[in-house]
PDB file of N, CA and C in Angstrom:
ATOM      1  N   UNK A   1      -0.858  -1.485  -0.400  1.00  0.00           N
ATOM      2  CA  UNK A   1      -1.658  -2.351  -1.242  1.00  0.00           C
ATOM      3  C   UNK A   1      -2.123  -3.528  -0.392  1.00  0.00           C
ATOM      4  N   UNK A   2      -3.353  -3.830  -0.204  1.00  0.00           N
ATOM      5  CA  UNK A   2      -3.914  -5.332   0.361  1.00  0.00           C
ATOM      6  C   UNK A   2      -3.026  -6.282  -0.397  1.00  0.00           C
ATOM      7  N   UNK A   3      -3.444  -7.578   0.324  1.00  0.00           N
ATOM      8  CA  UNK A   3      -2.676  -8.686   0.306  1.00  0.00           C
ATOM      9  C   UNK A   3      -4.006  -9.271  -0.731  1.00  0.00           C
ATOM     10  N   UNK A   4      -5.191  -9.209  -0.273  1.00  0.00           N
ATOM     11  CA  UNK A   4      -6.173  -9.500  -2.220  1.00  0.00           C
ATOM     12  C   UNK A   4      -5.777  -8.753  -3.137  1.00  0.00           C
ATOM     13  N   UNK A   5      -5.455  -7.649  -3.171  1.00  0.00           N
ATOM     14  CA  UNK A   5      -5.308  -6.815  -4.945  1.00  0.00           C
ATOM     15  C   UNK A   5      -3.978  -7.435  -5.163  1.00  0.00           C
ATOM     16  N   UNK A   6      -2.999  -7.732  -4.416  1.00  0.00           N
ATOM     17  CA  UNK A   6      -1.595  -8.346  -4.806  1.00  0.00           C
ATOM     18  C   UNK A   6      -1.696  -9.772  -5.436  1.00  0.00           C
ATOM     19  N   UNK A   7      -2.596 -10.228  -4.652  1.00  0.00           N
ATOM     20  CA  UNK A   7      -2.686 -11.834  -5.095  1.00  0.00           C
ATOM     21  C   UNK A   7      -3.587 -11.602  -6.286  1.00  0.00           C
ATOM     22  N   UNK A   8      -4.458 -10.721  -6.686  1.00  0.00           N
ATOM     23  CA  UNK A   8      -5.508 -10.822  -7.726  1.00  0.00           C
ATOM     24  C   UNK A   8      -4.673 -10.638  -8.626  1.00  0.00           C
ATOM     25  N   UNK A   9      -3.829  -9.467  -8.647  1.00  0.00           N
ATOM     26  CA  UNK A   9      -2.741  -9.435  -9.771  1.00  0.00           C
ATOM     27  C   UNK A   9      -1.704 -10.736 -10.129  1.00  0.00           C
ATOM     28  N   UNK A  10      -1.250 -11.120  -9.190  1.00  0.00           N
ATOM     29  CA  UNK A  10      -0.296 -12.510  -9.015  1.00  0.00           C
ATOM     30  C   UNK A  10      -1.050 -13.743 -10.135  1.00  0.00           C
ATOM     31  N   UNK A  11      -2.140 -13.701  -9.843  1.00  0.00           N
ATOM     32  CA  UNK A  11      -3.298 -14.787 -10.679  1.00  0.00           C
ATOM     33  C   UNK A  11      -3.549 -14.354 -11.902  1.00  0.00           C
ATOM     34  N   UNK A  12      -3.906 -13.149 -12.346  1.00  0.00           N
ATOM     35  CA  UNK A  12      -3.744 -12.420 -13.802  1.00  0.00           C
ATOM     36  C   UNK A  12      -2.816 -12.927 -14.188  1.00  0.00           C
ATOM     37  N   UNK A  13      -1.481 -12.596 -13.751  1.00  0.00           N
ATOM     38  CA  UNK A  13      -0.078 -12.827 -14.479  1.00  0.00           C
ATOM     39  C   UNK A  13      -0.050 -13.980 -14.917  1.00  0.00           C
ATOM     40  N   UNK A  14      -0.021 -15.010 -13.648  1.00  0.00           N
ATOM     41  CA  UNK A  14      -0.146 -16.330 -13.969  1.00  0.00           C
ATOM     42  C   UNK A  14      -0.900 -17.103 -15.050  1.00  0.00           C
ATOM     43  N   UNK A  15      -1.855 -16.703 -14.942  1.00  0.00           N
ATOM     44  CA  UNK A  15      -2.979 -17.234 -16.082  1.00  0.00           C
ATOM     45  C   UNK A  15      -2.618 -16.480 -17.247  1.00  0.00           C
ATOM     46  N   UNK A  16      -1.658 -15.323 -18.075  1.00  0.00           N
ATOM     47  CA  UNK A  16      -1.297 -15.009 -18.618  1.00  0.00           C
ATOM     48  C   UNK A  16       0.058 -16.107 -19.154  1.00  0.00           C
ATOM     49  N   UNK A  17       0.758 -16.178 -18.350  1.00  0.00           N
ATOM     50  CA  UNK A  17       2.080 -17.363 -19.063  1.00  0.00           C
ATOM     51  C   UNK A  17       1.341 -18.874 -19.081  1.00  0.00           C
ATOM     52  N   UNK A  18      -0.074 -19.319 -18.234  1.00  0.00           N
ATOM     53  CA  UNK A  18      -0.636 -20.748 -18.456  1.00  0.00           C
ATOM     54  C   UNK A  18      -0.718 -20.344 -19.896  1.00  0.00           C
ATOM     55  N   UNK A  19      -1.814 -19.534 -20.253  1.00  0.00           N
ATOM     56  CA  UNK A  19      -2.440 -19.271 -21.713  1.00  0.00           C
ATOM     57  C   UNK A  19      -1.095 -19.732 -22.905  1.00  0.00           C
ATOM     58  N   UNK A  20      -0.107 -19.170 -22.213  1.00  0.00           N
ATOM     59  CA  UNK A  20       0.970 -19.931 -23.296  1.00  0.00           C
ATOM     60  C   UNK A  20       2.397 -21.152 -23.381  1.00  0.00           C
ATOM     61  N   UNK A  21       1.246 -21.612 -22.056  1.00  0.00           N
ATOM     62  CA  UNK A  21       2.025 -22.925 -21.970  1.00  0.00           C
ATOM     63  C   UNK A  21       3.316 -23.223 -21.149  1.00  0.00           C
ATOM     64  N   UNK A  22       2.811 -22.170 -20.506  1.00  0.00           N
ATOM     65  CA  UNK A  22       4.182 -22.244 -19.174  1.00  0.00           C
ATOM     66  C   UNK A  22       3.966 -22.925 -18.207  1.00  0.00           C
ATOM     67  N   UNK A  23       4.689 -23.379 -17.099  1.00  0.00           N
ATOM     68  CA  UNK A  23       4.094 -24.215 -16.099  1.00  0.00           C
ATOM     69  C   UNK A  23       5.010 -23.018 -14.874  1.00  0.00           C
ATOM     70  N   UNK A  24       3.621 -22.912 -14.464  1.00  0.00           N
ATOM     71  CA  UNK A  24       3.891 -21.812 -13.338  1.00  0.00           C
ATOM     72  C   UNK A  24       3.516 -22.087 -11.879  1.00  0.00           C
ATOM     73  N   UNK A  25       4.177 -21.711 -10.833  1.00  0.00           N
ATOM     74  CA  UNK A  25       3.952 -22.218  -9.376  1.00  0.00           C
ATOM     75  C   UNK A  25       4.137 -20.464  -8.454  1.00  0.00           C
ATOM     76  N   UNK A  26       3.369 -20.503  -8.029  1.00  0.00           N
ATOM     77  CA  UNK A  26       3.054 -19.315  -7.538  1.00  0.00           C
ATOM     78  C   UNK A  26       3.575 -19.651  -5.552  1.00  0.00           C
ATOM     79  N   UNK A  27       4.550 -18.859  -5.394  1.00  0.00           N
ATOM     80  CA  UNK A  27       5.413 -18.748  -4.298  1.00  0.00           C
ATOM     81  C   UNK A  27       3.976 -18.758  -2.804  1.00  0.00           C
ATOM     82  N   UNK A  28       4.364 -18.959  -1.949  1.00  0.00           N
ATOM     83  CA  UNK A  28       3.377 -18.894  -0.642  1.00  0.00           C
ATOM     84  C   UNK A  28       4.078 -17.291  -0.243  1.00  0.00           C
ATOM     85  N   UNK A  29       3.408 -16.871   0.699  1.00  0.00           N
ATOM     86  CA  UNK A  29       3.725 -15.260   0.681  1.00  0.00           C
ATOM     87  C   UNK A  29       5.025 -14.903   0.012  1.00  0.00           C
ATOM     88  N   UNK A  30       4.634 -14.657  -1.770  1.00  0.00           N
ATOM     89  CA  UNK A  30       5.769 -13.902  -2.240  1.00  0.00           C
ATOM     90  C   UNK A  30       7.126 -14.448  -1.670  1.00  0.00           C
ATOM     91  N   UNK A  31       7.694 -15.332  -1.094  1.00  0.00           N
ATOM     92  CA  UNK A  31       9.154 -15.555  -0.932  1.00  0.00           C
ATOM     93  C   UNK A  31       9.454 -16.604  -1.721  1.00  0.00           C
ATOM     94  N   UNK A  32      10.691 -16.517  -2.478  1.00  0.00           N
ATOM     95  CA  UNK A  32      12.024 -15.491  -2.597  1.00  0.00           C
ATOM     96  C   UNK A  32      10.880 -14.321  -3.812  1.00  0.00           C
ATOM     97  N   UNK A  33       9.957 -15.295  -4.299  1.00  0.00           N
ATOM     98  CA  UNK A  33       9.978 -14.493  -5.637  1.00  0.00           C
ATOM     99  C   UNK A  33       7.840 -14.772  -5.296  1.00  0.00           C
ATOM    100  N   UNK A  34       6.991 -14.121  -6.744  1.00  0.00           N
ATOM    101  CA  UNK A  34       6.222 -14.313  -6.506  1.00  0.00           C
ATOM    102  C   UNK A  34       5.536 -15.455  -7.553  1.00  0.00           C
ATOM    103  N   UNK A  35       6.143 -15.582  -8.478  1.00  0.00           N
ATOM    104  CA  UNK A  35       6.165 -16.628  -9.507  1.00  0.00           C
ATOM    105  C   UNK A  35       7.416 -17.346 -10.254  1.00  0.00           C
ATOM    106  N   UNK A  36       7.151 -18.557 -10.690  1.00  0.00           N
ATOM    107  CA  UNK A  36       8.563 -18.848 -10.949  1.00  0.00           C
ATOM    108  C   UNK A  36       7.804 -19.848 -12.363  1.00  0.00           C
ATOM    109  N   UNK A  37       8.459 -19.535 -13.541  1.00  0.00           N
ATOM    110  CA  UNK A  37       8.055 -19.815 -14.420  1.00  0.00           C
ATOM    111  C   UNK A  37       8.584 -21.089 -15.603  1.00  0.00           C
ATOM    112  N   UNK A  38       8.062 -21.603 -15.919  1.00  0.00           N
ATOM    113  CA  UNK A  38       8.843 -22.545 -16.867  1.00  0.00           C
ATOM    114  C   UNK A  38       8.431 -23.170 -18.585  1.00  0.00           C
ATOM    115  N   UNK A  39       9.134 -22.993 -19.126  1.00  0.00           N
ATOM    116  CA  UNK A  39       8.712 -23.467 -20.628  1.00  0.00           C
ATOM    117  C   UNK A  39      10.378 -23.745 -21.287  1.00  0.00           C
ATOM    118  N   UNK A  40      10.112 -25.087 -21.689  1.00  0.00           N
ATOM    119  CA  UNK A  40      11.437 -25.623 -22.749  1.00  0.00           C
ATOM    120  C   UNK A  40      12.756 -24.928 -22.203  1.00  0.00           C
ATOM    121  N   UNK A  41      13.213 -25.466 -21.525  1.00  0.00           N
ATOM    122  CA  UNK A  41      14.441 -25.132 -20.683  1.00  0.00           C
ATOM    123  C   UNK A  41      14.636 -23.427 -20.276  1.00  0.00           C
ATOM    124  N   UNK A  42      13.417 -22.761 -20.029  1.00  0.00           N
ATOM    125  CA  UNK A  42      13.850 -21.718 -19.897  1.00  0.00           C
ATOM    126  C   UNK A  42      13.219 -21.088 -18.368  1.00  0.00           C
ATOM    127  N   UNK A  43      13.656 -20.343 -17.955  1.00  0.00           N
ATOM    128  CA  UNK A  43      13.514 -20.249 -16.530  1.00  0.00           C
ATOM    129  C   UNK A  43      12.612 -18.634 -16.269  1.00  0.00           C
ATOM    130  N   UNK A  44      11.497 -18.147 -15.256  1.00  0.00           N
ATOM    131  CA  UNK A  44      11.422 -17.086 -15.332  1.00  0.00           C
ATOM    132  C   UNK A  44      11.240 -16.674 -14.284  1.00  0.00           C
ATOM    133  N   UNK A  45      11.386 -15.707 -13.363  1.00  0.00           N
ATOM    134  CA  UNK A  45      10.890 -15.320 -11.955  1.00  0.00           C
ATOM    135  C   UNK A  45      10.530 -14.112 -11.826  1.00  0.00           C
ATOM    136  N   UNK A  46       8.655 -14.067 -11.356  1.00  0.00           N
ATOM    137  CA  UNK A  46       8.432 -12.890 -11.501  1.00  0.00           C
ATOM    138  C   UNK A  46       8.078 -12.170 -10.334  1.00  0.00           C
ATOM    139  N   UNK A  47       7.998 -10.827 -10.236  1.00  0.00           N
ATOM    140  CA  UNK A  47       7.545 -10.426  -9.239  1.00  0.00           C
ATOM    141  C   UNK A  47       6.688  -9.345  -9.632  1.00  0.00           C
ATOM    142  N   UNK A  48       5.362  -9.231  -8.659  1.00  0.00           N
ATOM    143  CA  UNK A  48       4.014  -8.194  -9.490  1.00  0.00           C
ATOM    144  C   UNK A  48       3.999  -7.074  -8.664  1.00  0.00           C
ATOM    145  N   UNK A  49       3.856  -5.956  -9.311  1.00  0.00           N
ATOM    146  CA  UNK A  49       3.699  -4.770  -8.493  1.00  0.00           C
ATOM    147  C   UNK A  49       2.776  -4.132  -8.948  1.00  0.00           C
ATOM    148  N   UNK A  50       2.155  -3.166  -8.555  1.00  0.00           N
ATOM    149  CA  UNK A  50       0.550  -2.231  -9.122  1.00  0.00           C
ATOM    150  C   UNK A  50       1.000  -1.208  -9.997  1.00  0.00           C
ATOM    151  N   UNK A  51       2.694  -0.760  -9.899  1.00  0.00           N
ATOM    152  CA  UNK A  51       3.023   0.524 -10.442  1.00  0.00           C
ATOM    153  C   UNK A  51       4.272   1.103 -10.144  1.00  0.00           C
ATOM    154  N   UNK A  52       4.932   1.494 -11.199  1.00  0.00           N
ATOM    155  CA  UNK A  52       6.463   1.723 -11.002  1.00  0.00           C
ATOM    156  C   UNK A  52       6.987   2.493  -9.482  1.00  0.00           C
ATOM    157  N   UNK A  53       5.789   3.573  -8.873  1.00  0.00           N
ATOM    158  CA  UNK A  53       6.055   4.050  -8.160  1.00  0.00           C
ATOM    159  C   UNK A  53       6.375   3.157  -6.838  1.00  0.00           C
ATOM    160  N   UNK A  54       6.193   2.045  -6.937  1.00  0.00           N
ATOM    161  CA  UNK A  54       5.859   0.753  -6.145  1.00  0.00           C
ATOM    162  C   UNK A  54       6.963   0.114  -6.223  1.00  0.00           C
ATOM    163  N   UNK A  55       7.871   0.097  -6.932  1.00  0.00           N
ATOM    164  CA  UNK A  55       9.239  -0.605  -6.961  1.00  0.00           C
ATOM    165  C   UNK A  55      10.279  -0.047  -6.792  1.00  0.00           C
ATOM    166  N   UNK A  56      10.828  -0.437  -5.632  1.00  0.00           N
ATOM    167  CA  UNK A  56      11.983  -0.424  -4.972  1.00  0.00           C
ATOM    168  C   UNK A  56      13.424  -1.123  -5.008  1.00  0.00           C
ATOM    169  N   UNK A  57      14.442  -0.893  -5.794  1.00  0.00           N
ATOM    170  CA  UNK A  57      15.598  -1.116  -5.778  1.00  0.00           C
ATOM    171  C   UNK A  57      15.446  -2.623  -4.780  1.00  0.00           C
ATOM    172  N   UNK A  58      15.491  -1.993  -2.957  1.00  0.00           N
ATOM    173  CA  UNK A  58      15.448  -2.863  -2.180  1.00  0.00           C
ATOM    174  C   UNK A  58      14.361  -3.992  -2.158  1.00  0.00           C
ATOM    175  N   UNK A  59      13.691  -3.923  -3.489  1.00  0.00           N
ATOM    176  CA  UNK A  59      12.909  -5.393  -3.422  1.00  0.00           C
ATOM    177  C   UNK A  59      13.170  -6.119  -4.611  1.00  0.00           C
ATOM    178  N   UNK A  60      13.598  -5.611  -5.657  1.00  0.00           N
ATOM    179  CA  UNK A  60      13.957  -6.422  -6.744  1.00  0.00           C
ATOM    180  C   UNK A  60      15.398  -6.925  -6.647  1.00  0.00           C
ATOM    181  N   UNK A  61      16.516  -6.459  -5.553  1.00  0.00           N
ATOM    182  CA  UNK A  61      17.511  -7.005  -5.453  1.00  0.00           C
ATOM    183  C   UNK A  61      17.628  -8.735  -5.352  1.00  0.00           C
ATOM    184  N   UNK A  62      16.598  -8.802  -4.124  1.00  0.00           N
ATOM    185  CA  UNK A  62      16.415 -10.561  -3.785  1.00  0.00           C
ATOM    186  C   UNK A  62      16.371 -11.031  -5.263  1.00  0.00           C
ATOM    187  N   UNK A  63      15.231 -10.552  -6.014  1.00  0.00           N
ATOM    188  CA  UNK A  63      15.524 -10.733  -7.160  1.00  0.00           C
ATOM    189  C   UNK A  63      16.491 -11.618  -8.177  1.00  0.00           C
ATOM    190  N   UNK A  64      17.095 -10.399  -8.488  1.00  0.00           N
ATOM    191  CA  UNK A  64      17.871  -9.879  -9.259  1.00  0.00           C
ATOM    192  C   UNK A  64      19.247 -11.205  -9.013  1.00  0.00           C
ATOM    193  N   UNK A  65      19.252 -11.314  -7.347  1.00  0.00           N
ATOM    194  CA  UNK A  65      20.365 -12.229  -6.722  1.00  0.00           C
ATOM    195  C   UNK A  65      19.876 -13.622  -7.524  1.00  0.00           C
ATOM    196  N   UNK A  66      18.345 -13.634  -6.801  1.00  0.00           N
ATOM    197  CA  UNK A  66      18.039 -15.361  -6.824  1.00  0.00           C
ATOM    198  C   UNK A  66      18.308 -15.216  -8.804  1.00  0.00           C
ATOM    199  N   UNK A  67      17.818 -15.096  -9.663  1.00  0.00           N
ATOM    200  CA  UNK A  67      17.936 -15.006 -10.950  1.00  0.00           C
ATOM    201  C   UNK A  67      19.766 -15.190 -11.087  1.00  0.00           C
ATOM    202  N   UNK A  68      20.025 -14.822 -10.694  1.00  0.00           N
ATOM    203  CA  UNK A  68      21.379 -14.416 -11.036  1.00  0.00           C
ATOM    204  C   UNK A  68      22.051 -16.286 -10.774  1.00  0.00           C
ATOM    205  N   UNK A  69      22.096 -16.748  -9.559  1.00  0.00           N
ATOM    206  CA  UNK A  69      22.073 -18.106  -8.879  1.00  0.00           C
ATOM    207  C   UNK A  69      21.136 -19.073  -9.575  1.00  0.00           C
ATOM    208  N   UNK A  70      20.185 -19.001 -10.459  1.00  0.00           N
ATOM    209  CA  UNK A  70      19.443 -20.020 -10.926  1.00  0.00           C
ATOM    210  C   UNK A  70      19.532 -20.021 -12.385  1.00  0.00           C
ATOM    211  N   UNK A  71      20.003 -18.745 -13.171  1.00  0.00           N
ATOM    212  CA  UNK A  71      20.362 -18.937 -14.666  1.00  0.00           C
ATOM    213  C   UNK A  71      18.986 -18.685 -15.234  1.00  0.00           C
ATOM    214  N   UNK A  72      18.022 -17.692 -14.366  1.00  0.00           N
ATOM    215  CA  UNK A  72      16.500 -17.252 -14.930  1.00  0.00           C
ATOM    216  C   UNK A  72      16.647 -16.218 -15.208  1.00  0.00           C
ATOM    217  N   UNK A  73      15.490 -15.609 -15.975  1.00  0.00           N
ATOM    218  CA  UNK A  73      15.572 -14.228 -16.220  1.00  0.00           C
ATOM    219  C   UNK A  73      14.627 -13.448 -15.179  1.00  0.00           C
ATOM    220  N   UNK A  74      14.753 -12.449 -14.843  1.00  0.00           N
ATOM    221  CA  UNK A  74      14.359 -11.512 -13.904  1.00  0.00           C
ATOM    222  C   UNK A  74      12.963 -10.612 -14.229  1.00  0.00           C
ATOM    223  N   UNK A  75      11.912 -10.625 -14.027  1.00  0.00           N
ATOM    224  CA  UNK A  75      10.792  -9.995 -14.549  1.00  0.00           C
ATOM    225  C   UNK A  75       9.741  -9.076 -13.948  1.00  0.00           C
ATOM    226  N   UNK A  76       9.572  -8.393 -13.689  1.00  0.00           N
ATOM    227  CA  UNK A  76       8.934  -7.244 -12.882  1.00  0.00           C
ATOM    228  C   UNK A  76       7.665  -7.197 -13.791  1.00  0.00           C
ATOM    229  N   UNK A  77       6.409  -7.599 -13.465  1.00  0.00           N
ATOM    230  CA  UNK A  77       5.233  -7.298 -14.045  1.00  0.00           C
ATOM    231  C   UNK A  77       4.309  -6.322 -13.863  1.00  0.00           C
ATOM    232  N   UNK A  78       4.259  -5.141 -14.294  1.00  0.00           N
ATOM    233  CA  UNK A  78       3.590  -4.130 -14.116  1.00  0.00           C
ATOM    234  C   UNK A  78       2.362  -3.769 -14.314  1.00  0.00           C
ATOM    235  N   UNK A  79       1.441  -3.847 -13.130  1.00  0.00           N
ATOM    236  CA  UNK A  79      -0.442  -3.217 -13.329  1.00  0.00           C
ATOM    237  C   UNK A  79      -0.132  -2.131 -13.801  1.00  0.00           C
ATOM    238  N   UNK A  80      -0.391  -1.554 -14.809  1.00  0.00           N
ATOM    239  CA  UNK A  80      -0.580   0.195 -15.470  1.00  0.00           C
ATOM    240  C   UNK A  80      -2.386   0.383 -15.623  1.00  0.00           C
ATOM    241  N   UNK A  81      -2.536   1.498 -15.804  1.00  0.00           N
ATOM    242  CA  UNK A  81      -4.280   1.915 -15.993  1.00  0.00           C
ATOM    243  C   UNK A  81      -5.055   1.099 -16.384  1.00  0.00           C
ATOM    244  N   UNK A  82      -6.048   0.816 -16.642  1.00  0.00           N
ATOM    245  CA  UNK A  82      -7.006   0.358 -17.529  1.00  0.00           C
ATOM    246  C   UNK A  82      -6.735  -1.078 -17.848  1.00  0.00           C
ATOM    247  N   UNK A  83      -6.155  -1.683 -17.100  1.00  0.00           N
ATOM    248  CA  UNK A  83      -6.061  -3.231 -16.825  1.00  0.00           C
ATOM    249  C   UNK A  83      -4.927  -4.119 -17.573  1.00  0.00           C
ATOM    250  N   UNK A  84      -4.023  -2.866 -18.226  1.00  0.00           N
ATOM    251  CA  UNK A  84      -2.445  -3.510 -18.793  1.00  0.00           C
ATOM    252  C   UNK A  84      -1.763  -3.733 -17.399  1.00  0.00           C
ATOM    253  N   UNK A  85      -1.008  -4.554 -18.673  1.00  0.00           N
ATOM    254  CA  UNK A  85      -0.260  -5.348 -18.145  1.00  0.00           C
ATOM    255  C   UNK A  85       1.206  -4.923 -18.542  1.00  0.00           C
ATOM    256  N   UNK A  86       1.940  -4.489 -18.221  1.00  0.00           N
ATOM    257  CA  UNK A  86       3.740  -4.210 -18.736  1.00  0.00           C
ATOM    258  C   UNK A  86       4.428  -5.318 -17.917  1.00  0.00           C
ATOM    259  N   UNK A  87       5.114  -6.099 -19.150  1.00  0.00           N
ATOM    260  CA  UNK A  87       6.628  -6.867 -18.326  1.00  0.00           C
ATOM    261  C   UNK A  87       7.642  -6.319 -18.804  1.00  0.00           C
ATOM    262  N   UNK A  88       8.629  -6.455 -18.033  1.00  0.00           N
ATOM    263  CA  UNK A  88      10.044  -6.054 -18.314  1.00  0.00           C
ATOM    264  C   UNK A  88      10.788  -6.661 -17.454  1.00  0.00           C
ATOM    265  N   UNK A  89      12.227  -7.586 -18.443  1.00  0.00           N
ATOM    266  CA  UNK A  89      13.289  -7.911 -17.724  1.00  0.00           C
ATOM    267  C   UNK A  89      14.017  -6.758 -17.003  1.00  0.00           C
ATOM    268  N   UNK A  90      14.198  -7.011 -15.381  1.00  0.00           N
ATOM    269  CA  UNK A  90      14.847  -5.768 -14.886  1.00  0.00           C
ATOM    270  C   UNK A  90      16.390  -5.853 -14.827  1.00  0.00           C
ATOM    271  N   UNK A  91      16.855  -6.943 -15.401  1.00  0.00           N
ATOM    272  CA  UNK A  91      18.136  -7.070 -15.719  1.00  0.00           C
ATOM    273  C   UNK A  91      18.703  -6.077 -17.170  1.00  0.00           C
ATOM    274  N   UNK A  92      17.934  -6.158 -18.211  1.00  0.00           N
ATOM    275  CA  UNK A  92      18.465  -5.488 -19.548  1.00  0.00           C
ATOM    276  C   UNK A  92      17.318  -4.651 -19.803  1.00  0.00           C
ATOM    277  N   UNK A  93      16.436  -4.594 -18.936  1.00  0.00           N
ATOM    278  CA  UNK A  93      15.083  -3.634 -19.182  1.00  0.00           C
ATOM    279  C   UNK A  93      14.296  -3.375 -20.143  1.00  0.00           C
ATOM    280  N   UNK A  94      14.439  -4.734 -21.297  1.00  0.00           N
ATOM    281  CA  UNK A  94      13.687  -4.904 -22.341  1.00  0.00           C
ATOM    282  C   UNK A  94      12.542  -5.428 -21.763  1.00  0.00           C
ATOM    283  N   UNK A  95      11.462  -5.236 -22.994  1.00  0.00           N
ATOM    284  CA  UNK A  95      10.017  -6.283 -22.705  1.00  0.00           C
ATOM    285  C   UNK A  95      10.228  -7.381 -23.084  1.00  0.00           C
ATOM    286  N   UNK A  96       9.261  -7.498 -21.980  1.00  0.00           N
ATOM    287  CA  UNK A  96       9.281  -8.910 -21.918  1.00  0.00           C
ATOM    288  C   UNK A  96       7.989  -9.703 -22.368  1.00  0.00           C
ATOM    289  N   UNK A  97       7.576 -10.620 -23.170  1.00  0.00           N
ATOM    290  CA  UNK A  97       6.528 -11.162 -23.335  1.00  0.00           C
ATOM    291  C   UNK A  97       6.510 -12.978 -23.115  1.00  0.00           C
ATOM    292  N   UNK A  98       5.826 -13.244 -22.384  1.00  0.00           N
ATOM    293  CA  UNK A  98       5.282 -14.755 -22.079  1.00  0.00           C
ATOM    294  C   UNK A  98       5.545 -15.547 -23.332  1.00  0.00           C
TER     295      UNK A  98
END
């Protein structure tokens, strides 16, 4: 995947949790995480991928750690077809919505 279709997605997402009032800061190359999210004491860290086939154990671990150390929830945002959007906590693997 280019480093534009990653970031184009990264900016979707983002402007998805602004729309509801989150205050979001978008990581410099993806490290630890690629977004890190905030609304009324609650914490979120996301990371964007194009497609499940695209996620790797060995990349949501950093994850999974940093969340674990900061008391956030863990969020994997998924590009699917036709311009959805899927979140899911990858901790309890429910959806997730902004």
């Amino acid at each position: 995947m280019s480093y534009r279709k990653g970031r184009r997605l990264e900016y979707i997402v983002r402007d998805l949790f602004l729309k509801r009032g989150w205050v979001v800061v978008r990581s410099a190359r993806s490290k630890p995480v690629d977004l890190v999210c905030m609304k009324a004491g609650r914490s979120v860290l996301v990371e964007c991928k194009y497609s499940r086939a695209y996620v790797r154990y060995s990349e949501v671990e950093p994850l999974l750690e940093l969340a674990e150390k900061a008391g956030a929830e863990p969020v994997v945002a998924l590009a699917e077809k036709r311009g959805r959007i899927e979140m899911r906590n990858i901790r309890t693997g429910e959806a997730f919505r902004p």
